[in-house]
N, C-alpha and C. Protein backbone atom coordinates (compact mmCIF):
# COMPACT_ATOMS: atom_id res chain seq x y z
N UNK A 1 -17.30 -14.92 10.18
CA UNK A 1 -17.88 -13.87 9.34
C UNK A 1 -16.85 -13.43 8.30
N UNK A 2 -17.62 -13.07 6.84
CA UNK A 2 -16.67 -13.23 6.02
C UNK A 2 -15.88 -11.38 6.06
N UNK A 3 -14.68 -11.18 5.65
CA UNK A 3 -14.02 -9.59 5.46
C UNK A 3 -14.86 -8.95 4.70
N UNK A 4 -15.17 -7.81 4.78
CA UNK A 4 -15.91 -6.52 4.23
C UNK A 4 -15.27 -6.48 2.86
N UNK A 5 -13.98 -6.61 2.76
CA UNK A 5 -13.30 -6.28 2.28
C UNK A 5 -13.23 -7.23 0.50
N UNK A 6 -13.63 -8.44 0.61
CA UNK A 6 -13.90 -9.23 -0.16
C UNK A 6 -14.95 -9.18 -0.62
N UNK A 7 -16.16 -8.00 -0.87
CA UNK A 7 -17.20 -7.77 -1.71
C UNK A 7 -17.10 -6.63 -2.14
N UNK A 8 -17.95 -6.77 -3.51
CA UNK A 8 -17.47 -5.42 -4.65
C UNK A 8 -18.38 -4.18 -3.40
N UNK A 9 -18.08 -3.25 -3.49
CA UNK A 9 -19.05 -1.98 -3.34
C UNK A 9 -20.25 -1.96 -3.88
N UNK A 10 -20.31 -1.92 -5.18
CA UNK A 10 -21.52 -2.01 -6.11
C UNK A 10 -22.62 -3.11 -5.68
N UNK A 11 -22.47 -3.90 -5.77
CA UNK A 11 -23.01 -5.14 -6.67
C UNK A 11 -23.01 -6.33 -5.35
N UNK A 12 -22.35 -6.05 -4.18
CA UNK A 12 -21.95 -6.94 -3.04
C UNK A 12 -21.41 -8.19 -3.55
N UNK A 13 -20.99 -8.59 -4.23
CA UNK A 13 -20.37 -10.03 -5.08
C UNK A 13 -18.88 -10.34 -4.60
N UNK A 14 -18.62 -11.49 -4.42
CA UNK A 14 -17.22 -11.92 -3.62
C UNK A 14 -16.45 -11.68 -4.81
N UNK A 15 -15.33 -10.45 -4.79
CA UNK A 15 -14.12 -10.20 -5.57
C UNK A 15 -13.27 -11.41 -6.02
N UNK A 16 -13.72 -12.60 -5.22
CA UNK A 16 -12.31 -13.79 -5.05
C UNK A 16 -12.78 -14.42 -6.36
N UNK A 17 -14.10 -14.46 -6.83
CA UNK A 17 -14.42 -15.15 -8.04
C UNK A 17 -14.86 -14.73 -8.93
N UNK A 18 -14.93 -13.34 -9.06
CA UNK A 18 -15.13 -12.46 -10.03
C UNK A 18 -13.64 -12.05 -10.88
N UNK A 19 -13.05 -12.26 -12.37
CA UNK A 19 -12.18 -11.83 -12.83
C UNK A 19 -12.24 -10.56 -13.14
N UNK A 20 -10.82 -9.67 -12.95
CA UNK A 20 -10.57 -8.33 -13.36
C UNK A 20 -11.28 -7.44 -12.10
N UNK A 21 -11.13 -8.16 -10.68
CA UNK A 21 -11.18 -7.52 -9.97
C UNK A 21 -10.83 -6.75 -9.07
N UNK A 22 -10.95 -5.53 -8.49
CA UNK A 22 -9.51 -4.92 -8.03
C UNK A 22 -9.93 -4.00 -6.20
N UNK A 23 -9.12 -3.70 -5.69
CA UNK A 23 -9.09 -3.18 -4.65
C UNK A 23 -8.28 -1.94 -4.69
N UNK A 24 -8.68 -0.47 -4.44
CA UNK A 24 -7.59 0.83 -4.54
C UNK A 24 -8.22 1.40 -3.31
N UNK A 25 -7.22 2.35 -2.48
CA UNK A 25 -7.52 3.55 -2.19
C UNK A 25 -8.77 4.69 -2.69
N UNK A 26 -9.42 5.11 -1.90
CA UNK A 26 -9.98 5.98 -2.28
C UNK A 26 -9.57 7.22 -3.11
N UNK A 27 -9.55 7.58 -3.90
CA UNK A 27 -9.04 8.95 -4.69
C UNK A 27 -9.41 10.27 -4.16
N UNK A 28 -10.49 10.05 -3.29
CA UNK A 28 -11.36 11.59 -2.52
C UNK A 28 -10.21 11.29 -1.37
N UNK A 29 -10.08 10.38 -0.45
CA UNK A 29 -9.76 10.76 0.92
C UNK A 29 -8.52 9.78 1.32
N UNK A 30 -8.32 9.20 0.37
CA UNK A 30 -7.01 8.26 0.61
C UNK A 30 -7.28 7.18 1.73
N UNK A 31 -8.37 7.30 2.19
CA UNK A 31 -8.53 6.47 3.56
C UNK A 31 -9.14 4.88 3.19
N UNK A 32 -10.73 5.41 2.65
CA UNK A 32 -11.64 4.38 2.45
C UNK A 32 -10.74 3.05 1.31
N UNK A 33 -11.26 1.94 1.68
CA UNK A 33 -10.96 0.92 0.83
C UNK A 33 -12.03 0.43 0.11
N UNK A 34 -11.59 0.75 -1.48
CA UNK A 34 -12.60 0.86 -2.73
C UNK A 34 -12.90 -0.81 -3.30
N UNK A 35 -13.23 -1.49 -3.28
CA UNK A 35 -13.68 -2.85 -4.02
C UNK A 35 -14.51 -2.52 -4.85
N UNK A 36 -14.07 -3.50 -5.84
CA UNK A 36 -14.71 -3.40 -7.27
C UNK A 36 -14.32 -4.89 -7.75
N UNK A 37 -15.65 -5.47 -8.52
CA UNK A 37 -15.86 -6.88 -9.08
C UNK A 37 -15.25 -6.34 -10.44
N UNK A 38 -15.31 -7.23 -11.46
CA UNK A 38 -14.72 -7.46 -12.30
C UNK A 38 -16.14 -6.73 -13.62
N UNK A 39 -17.17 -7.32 -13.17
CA UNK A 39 -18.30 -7.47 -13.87
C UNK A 39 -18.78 -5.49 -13.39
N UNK A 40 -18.68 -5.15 -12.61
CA UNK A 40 -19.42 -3.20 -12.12
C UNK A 40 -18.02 -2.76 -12.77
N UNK A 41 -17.00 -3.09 -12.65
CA UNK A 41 -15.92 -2.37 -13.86
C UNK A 41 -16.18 -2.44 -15.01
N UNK A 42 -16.73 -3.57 -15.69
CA UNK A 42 -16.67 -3.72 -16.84
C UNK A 42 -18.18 -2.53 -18.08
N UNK A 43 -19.03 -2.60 -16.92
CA UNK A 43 -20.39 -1.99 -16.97
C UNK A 43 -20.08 -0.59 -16.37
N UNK A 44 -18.95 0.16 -15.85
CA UNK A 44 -18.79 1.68 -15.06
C UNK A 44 -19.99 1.57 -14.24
N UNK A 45 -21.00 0.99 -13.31
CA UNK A 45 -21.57 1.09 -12.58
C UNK A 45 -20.79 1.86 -11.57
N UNK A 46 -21.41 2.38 -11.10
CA UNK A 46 -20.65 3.78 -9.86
C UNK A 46 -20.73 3.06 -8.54
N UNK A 47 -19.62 3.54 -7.86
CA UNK A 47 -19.38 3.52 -6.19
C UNK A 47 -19.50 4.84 -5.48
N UNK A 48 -19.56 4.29 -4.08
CA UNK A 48 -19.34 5.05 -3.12
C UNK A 48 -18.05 5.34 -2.05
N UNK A 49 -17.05 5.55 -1.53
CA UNK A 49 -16.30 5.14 -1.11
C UNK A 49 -17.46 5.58 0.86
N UNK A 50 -17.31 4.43 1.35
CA UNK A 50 -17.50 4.37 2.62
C UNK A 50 -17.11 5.03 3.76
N UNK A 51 -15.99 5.70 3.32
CA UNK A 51 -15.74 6.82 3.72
C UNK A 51 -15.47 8.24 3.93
N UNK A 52 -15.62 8.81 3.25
CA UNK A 52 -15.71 9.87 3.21
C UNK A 52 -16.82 10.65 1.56
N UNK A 53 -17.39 9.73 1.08
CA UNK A 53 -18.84 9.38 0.30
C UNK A 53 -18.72 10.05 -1.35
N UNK A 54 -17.48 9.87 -1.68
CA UNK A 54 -16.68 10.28 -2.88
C UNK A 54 -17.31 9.18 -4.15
N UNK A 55 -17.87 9.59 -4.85
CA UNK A 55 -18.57 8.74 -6.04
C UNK A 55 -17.33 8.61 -7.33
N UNK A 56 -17.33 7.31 -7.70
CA UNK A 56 -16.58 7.22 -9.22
C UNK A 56 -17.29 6.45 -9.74
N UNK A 57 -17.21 6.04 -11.07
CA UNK A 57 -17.59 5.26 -12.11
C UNK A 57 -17.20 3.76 -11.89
């Protein structure tokens, strides 16, 4: 089974083949791990962070 961790939040798309894609900390809770494709960055499509349910662009 593939890591959680290797699909955008947004968009569920494998980060590994998407360019300009990135992985941060949550900014609300420091905890959750934020994924983001290259392509929901480029468009500000919004997230959720999974943990503690902190929305960004």
């Amino acid at each position: 089974m593939e890591a959680q961790s290797t699909r955008c939040l947004t968009c569920n798309k494998d980060i590994r083949v998407v360019e300009n894609s990135v992985t941060f900390k949550c900014p609300g809770c420091g905890d959750g791990l934020v994924v983001r494709c290259g392509e929901c960055r480029a468009q500000m499509r919004s997230w959720k962070c999974p943990v503690c349910g902190f929305e960004g662009p």
